[in-house]
N, C-alpha and C. Protein backbone atom coordinates (compact mmCIF):
# COMPACT_ATOMS: atom_id res chain seq x y z
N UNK A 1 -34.13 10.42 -86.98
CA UNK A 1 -32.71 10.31 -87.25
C UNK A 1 -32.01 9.82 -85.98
N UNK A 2 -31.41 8.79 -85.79
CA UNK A 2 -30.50 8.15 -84.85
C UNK A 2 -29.52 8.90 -84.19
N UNK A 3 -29.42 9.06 -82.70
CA UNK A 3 -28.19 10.03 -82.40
C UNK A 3 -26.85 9.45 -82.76
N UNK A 4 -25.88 10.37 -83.01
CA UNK A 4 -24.31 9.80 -82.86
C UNK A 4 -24.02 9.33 -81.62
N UNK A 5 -23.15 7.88 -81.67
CA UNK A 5 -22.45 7.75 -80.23
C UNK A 5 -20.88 8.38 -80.58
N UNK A 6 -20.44 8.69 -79.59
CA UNK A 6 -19.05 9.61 -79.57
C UNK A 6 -18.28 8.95 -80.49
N UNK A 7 -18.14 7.76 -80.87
CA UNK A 7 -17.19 6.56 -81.89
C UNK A 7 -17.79 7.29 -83.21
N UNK A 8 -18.89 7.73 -83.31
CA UNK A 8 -19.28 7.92 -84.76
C UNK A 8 -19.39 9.47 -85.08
N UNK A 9 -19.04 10.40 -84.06
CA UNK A 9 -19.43 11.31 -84.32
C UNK A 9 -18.15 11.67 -85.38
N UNK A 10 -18.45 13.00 -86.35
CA UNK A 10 -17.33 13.12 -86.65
C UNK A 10 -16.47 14.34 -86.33
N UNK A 11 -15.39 14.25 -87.08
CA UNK A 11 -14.01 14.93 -86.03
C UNK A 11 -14.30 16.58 -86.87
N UNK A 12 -14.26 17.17 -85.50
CA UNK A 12 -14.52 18.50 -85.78
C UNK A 12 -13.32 19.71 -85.31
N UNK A 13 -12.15 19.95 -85.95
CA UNK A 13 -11.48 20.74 -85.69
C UNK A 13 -11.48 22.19 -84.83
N UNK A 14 -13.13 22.60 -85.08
CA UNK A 14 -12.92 23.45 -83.97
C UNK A 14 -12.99 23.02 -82.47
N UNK A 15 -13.49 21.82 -82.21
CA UNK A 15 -13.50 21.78 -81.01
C UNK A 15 -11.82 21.48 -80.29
N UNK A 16 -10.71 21.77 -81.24
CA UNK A 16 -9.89 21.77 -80.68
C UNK A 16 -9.14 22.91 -79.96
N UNK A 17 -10.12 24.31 -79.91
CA UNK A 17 -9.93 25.39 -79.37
C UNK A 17 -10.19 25.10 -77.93
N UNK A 18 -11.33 23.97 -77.42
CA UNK A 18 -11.97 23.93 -76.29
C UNK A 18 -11.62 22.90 -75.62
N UNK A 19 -11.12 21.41 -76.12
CA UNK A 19 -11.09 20.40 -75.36
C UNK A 19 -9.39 19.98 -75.28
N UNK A 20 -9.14 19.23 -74.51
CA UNK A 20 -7.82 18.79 -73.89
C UNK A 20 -7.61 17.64 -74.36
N UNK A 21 -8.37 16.60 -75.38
CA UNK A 21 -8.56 15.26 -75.07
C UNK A 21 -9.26 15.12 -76.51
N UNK A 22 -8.64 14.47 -77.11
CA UNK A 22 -9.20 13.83 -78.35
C UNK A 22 -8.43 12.41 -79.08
N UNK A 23 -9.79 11.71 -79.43
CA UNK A 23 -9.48 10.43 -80.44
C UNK A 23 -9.60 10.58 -81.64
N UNK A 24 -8.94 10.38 -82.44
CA UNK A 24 -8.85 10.59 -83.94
C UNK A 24 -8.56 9.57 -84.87
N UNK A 25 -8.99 9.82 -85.92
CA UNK A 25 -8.40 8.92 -87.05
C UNK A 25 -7.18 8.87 -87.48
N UNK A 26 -6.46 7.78 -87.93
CA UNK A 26 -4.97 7.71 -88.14
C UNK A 26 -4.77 8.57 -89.56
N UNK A 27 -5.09 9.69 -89.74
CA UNK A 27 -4.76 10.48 -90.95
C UNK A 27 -4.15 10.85 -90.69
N UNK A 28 -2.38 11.08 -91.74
CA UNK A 28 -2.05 12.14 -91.99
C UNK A 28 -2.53 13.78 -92.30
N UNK A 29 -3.89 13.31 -93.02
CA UNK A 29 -4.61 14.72 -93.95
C UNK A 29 -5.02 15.48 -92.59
N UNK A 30 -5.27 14.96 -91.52
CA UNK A 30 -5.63 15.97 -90.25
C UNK A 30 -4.62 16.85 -89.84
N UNK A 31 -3.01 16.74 -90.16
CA UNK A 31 -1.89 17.27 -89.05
C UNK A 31 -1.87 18.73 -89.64
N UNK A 32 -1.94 19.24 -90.53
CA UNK A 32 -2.38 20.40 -91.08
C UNK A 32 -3.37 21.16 -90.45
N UNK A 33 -4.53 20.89 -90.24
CA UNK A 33 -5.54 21.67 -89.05
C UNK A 33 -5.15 21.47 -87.75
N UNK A 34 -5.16 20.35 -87.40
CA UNK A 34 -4.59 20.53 -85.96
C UNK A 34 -3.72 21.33 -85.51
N UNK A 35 -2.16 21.28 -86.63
CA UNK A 35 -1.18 22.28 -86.45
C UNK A 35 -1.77 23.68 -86.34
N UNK A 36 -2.55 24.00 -87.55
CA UNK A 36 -3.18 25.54 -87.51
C UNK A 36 -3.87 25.56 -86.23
N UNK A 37 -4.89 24.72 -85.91
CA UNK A 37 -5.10 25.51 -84.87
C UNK A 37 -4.97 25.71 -83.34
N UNK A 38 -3.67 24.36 -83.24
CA UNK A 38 -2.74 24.84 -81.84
C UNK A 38 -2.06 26.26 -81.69
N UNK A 39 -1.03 26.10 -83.09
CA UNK A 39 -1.01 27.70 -83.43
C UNK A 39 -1.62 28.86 -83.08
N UNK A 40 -2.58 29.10 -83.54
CA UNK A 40 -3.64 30.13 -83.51
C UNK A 40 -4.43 30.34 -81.53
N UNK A 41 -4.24 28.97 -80.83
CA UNK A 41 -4.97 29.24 -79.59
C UNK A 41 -2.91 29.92 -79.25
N UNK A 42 -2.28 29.74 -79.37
CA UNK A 42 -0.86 29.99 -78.90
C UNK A 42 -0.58 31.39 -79.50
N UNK A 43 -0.94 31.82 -80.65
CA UNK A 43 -0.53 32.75 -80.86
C UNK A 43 -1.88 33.99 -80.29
N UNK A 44 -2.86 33.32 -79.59
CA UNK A 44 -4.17 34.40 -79.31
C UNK A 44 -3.41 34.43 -77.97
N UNK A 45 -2.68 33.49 -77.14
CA UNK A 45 -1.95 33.79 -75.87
C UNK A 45 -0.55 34.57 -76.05
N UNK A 46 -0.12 34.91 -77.21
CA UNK A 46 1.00 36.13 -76.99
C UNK A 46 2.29 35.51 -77.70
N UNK A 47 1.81 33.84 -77.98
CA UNK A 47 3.19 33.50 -78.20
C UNK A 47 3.83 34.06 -79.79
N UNK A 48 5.21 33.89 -79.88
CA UNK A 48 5.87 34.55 -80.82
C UNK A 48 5.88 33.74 -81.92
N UNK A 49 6.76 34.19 -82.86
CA UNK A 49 6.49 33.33 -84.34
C UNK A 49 7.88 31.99 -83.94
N UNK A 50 8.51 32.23 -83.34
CA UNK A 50 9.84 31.63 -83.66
C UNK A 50 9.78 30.51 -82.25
N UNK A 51 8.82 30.43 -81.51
CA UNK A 51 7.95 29.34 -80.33
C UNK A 51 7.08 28.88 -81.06
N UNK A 52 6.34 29.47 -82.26
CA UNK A 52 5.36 28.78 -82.86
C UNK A 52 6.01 27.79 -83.46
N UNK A 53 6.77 28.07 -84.64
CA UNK A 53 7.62 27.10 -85.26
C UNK A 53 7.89 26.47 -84.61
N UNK A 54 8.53 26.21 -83.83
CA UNK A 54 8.98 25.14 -82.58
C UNK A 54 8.01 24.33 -82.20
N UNK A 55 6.51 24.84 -81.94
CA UNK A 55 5.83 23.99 -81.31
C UNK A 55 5.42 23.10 -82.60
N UNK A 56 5.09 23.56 -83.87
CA UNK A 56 4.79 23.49 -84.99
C UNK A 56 5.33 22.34 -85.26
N UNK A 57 6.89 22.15 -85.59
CA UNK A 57 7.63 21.08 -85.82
C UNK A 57 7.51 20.37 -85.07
N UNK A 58 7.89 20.18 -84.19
CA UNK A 58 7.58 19.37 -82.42
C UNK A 58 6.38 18.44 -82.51
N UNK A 59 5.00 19.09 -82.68
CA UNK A 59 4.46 18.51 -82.78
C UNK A 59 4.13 17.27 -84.19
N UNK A 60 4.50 18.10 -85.28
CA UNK A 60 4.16 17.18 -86.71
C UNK A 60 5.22 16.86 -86.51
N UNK A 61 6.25 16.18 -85.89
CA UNK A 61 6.84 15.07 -85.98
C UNK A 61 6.96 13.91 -85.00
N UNK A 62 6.04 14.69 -84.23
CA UNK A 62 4.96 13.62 -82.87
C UNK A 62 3.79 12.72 -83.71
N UNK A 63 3.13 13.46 -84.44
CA UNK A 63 2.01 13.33 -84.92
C UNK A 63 1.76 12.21 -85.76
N UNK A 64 3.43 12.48 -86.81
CA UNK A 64 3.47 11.77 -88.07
C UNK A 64 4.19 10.51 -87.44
N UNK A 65 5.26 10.53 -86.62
CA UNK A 65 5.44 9.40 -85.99
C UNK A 65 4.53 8.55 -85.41
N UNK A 66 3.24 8.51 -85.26
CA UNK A 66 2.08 8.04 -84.46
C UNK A 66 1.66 7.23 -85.62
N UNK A 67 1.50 7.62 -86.50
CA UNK A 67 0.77 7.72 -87.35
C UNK A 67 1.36 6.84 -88.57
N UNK A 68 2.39 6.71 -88.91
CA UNK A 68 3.22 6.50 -89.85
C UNK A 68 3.68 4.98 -89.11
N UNK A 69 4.72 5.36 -88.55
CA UNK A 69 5.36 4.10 -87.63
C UNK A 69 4.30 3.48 -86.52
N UNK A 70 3.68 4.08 -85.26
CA UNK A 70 3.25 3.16 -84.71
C UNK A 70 1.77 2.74 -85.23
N UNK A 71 0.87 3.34 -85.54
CA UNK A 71 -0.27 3.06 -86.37
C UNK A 71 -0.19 2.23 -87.42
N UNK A 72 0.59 2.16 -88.24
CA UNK A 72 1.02 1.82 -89.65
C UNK A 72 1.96 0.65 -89.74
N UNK A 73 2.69 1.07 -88.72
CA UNK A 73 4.03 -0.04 -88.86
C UNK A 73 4.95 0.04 -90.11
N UNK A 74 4.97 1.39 -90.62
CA UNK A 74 5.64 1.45 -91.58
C UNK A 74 7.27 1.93 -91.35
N UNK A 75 8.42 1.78 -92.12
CA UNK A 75 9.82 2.23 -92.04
C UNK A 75 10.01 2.55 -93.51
N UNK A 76 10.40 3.47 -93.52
CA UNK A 76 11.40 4.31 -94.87
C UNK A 76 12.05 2.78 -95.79
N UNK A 77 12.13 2.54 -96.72
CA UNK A 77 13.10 2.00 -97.62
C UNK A 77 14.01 2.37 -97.84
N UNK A 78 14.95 1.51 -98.34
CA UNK A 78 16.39 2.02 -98.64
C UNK A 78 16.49 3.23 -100.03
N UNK A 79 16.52 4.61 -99.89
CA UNK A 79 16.50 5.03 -101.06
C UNK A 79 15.30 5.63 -101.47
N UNK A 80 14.38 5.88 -100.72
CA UNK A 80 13.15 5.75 -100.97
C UNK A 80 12.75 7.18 -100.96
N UNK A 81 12.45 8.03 -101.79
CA UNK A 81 12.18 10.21 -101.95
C UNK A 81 11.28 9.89 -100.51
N UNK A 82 11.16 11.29 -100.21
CA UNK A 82 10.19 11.68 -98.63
C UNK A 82 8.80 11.56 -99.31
N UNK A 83 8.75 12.19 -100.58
CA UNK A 83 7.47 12.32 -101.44
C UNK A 83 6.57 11.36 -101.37
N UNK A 84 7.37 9.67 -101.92
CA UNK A 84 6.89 8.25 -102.31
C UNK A 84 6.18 7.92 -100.80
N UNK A 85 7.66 8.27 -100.18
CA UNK A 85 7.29 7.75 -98.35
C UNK A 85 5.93 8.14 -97.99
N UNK A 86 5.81 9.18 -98.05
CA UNK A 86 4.84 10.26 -97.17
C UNK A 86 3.83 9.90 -97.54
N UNK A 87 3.97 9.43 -99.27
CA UNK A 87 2.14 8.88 -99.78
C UNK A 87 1.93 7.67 -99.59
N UNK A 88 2.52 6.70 -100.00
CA UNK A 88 2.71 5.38 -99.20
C UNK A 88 2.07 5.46 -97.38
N UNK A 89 3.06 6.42 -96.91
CA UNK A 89 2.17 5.89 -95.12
C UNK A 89 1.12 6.52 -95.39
N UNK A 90 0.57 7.40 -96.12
CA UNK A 90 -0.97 7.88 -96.15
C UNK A 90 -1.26 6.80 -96.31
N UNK A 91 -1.65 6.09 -97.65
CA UNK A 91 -2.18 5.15 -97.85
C UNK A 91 -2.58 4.36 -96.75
N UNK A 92 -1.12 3.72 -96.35
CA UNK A 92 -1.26 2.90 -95.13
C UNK A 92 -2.27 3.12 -94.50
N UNK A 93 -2.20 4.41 -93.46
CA UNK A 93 -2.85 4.89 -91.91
C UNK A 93 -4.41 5.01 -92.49
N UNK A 94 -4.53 5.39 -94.13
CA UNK A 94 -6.13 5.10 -93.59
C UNK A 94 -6.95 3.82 -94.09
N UNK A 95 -6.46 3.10 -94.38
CA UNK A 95 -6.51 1.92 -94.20
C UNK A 95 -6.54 0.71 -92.67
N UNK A 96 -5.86 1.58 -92.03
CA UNK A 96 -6.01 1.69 -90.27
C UNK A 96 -7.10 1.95 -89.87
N UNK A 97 -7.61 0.74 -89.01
CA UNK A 97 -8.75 1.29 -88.26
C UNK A 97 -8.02 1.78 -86.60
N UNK A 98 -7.11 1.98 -86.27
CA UNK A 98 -6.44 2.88 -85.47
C UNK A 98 -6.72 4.08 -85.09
N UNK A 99 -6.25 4.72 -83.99
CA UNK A 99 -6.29 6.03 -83.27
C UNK A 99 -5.62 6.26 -83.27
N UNK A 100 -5.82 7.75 -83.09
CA UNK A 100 -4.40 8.37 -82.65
C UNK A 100 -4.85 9.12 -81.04
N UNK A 101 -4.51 9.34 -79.78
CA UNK A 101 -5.28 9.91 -79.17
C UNK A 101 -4.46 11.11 -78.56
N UNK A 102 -4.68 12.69 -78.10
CA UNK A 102 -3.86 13.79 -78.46
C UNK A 102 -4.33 14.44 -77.35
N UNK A 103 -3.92 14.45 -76.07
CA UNK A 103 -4.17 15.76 -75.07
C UNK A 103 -3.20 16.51 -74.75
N UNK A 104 -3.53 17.99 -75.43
CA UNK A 104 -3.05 18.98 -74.96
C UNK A 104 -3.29 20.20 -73.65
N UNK A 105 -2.37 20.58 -73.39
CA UNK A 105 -2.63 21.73 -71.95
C UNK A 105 -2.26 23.34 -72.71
N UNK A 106 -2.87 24.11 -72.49
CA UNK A 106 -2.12 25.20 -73.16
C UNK A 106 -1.93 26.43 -71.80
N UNK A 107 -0.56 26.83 -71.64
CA UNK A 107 -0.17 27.37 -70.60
C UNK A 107 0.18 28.85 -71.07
N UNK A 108 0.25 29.86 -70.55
CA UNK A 108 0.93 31.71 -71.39
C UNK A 108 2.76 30.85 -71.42
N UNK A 109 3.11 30.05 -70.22
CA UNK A 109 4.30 29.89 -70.45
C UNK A 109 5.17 28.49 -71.05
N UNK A 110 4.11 27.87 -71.50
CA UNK A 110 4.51 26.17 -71.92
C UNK A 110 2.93 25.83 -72.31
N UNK A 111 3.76 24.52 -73.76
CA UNK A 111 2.47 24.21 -74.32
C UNK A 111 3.12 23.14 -74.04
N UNK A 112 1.95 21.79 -73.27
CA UNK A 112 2.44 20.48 -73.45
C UNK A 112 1.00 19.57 -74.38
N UNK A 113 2.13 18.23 -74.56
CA UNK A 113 1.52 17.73 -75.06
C UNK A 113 0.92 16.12 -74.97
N UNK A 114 0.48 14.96 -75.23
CA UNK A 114 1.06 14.04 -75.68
C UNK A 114 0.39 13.08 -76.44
N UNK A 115 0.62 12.59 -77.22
CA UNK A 115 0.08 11.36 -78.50
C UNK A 115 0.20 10.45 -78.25
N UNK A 116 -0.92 9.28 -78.24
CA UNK A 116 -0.29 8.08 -78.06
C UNK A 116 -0.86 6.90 -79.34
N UNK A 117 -0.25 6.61 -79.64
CA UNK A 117 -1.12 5.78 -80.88
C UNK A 117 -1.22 4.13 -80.39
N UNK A 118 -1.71 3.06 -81.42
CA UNK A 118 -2.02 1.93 -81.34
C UNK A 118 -1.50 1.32 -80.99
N UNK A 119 0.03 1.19 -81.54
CA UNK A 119 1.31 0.20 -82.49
C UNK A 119 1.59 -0.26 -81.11
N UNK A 120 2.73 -0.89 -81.09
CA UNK A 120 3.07 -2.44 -81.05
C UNK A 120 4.33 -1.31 -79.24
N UNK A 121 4.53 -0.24 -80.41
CA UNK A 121 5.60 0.95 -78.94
C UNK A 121 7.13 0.87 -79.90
N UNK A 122 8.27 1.04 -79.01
CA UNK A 122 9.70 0.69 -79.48
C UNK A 122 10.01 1.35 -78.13
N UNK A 123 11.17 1.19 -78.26
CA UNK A 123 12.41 1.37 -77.30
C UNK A 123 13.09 2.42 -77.92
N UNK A 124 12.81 3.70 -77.23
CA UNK A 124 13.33 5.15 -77.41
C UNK A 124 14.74 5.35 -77.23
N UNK A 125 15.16 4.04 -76.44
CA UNK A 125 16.40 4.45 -75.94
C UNK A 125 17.74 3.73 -76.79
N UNK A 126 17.05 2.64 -77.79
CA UNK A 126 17.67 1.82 -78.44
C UNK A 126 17.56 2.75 -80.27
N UNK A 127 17.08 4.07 -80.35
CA UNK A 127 17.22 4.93 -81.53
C UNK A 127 18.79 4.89 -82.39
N UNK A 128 19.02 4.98 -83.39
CA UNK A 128 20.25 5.55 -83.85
C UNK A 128 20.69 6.80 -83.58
N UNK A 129 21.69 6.99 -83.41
CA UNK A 129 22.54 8.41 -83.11
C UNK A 129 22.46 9.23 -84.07
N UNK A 130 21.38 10.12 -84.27
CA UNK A 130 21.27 10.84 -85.66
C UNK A 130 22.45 11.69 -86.09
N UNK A 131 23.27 11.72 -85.52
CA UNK A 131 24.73 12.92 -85.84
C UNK A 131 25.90 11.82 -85.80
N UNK A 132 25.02 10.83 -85.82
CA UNK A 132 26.54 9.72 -86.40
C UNK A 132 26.85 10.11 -87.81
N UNK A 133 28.56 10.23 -87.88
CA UNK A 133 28.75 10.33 -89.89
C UNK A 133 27.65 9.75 -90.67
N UNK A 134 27.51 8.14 -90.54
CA UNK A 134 27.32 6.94 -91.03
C UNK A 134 25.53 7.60 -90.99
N UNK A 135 25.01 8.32 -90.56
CA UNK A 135 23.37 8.57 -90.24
C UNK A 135 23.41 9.90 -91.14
N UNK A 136 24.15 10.50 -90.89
CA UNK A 136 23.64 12.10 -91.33
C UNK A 136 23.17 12.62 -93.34
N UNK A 137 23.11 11.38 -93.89
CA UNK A 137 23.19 11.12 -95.55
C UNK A 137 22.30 10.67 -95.30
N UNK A 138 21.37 9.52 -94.02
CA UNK A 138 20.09 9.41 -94.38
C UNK A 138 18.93 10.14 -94.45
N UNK A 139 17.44 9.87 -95.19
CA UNK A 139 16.80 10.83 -95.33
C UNK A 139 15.77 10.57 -94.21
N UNK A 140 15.79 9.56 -93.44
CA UNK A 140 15.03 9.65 -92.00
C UNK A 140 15.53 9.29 -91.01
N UNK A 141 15.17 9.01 -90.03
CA UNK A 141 15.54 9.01 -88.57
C UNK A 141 16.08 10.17 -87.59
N UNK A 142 15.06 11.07 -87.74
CA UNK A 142 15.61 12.61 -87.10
C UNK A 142 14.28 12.66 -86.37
N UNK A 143 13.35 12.39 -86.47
CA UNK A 143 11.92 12.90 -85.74
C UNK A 143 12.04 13.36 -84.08
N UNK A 144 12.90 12.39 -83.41
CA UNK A 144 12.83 11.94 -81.79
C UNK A 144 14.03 12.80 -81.72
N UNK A 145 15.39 12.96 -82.46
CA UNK A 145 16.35 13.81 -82.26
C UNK A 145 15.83 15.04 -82.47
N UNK A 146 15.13 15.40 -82.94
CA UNK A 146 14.79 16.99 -83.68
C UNK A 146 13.90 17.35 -81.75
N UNK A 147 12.33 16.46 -81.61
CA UNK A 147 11.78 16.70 -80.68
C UNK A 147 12.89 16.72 -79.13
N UNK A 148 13.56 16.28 -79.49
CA UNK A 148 14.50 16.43 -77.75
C UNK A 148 15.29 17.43 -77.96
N UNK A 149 15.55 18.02 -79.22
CA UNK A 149 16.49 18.88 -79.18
C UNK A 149 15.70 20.14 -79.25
N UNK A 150 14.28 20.43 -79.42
CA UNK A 150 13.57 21.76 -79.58
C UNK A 150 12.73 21.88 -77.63
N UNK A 151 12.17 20.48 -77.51
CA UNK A 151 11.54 20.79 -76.37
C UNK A 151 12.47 20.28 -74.87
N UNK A 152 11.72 21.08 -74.27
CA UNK A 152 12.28 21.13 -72.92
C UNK A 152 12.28 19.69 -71.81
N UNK A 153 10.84 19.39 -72.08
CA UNK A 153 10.84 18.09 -71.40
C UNK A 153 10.20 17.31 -72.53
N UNK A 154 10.51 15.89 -72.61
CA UNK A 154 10.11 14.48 -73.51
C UNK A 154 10.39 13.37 -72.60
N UNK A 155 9.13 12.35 -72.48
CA UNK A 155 9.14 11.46 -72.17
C UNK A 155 8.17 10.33 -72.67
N UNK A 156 8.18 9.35 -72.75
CA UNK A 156 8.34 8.11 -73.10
C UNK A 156 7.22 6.94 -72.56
N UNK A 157 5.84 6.64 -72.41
CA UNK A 157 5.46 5.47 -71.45
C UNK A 157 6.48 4.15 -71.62
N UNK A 158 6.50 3.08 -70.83
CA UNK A 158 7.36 1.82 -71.17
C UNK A 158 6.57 1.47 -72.07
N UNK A 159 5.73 1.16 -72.76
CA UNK A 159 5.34 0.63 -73.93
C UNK A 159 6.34 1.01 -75.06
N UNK A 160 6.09 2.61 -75.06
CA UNK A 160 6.87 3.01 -76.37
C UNK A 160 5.81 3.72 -77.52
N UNK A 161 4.63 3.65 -76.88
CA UNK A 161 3.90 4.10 -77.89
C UNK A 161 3.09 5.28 -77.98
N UNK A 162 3.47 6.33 -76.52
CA UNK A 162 3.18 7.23 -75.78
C UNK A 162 3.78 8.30 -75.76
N UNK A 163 4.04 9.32 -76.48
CA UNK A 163 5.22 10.79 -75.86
C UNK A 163 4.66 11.84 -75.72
N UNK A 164 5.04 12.42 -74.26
CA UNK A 164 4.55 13.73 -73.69
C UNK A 164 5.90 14.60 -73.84
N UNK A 165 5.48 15.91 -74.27
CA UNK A 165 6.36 16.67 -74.57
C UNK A 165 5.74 18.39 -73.92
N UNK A 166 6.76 18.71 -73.59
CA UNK A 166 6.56 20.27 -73.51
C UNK A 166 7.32 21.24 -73.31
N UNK A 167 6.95 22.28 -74.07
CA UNK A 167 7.81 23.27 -75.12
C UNK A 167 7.93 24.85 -73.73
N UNK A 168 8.91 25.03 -73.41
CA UNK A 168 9.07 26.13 -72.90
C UNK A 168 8.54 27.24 -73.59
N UNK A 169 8.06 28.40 -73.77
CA UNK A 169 7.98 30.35 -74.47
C UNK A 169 9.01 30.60 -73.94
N UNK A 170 9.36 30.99 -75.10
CA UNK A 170 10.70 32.07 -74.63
C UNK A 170 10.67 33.39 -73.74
N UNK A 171 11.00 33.27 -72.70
CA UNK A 171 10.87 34.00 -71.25
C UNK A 171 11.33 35.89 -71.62
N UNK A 172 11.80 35.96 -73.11
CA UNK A 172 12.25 37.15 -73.30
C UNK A 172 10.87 37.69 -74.03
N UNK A 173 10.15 37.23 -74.41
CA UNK A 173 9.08 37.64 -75.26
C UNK A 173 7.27 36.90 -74.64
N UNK A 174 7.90 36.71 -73.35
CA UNK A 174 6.22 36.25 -72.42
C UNK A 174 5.68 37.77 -72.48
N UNK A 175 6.42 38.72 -71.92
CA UNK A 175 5.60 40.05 -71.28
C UNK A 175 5.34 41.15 -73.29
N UNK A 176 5.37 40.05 -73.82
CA UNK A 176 5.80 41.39 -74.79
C UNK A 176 3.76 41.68 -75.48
């Protein structure tokens, strides 16, 4: 039987208890385990339910942005349910022979992160104002507002196709 080279091996969720550094397939169907089990190494370090959520969201909307938009190259339609959307960029991303690539640090007092996918990047700084009147009736463009508004630090490579993020613990519930 032929050994695996690392390109072929396949993706094994537990080893995300142990390693810092992973390449992945452009699935959506993965952000579900991954989420569980950042979670679970965060909540075996003390963290609370209401930092979990935080990291939780934070991240699946790192994830799905990777994945969706820069992997995919896909954008919402005018009008278009989250439902249609969400199966549509499935479709898309695995149809992608794309990566997604994901190193995390896990700290008792900060979890960082960062994703960087394939795509082409954008200009973070050229986003819509999600709390414009004229924005707040749409059903996307919140991902990058939601992540700057939960984590502490976010940044950007100049490409655009890169974001490191990391999430403070709430300093009232470290010793608990």
């Amino acid at each position: 039987m032929p050994s695996e080279t690392p390109s072929q091996k396949p993706f094994d969720i537990h080893t995300l208890l142990e390693d810092n550094h992973w390449e992945l397939p452009s699935d959506l169907d993965l952000l579900d385990e991954i989420a569980e089990h950042i979670e679970k190494r965060l909540t075996i370090m003390g963290w609370n339910e209401a930092d979990l959520n935080k990291v939780s969201l934070v991240f699946s909307e790192a994830f799905t942005n990777a994945v969706v938009h820069g992997n995919a190259g896909l954008r919402r339609e005018e009008n278009e349910s989250n439902d249609i959307y969400r199966r549509r960029a499935a479709q898309v991303a695995r149809t992608q022979d794309k990566k997604v690539v994901i190193e995390t640090h896990f700290a008792s007092d900060a979890f960082k992160f960062s994703i960087r996918d394939e795509g082409p990047g954008f200009d973070h700084t050229k986003l819509p104002d999600a709390l414009d009147p004229k924005n707040l009736l749409k059903s996307s463009g919140r991902g990058v507002f939601l992540i700057r508004r939960l984590a502490q630090k976010v940044e950007f490579n100049e490409r655009g196709n890169k974001i490191t993020v990391t999430i403070q613990r709430n300093p009232k519930t470290q010793n608990l």
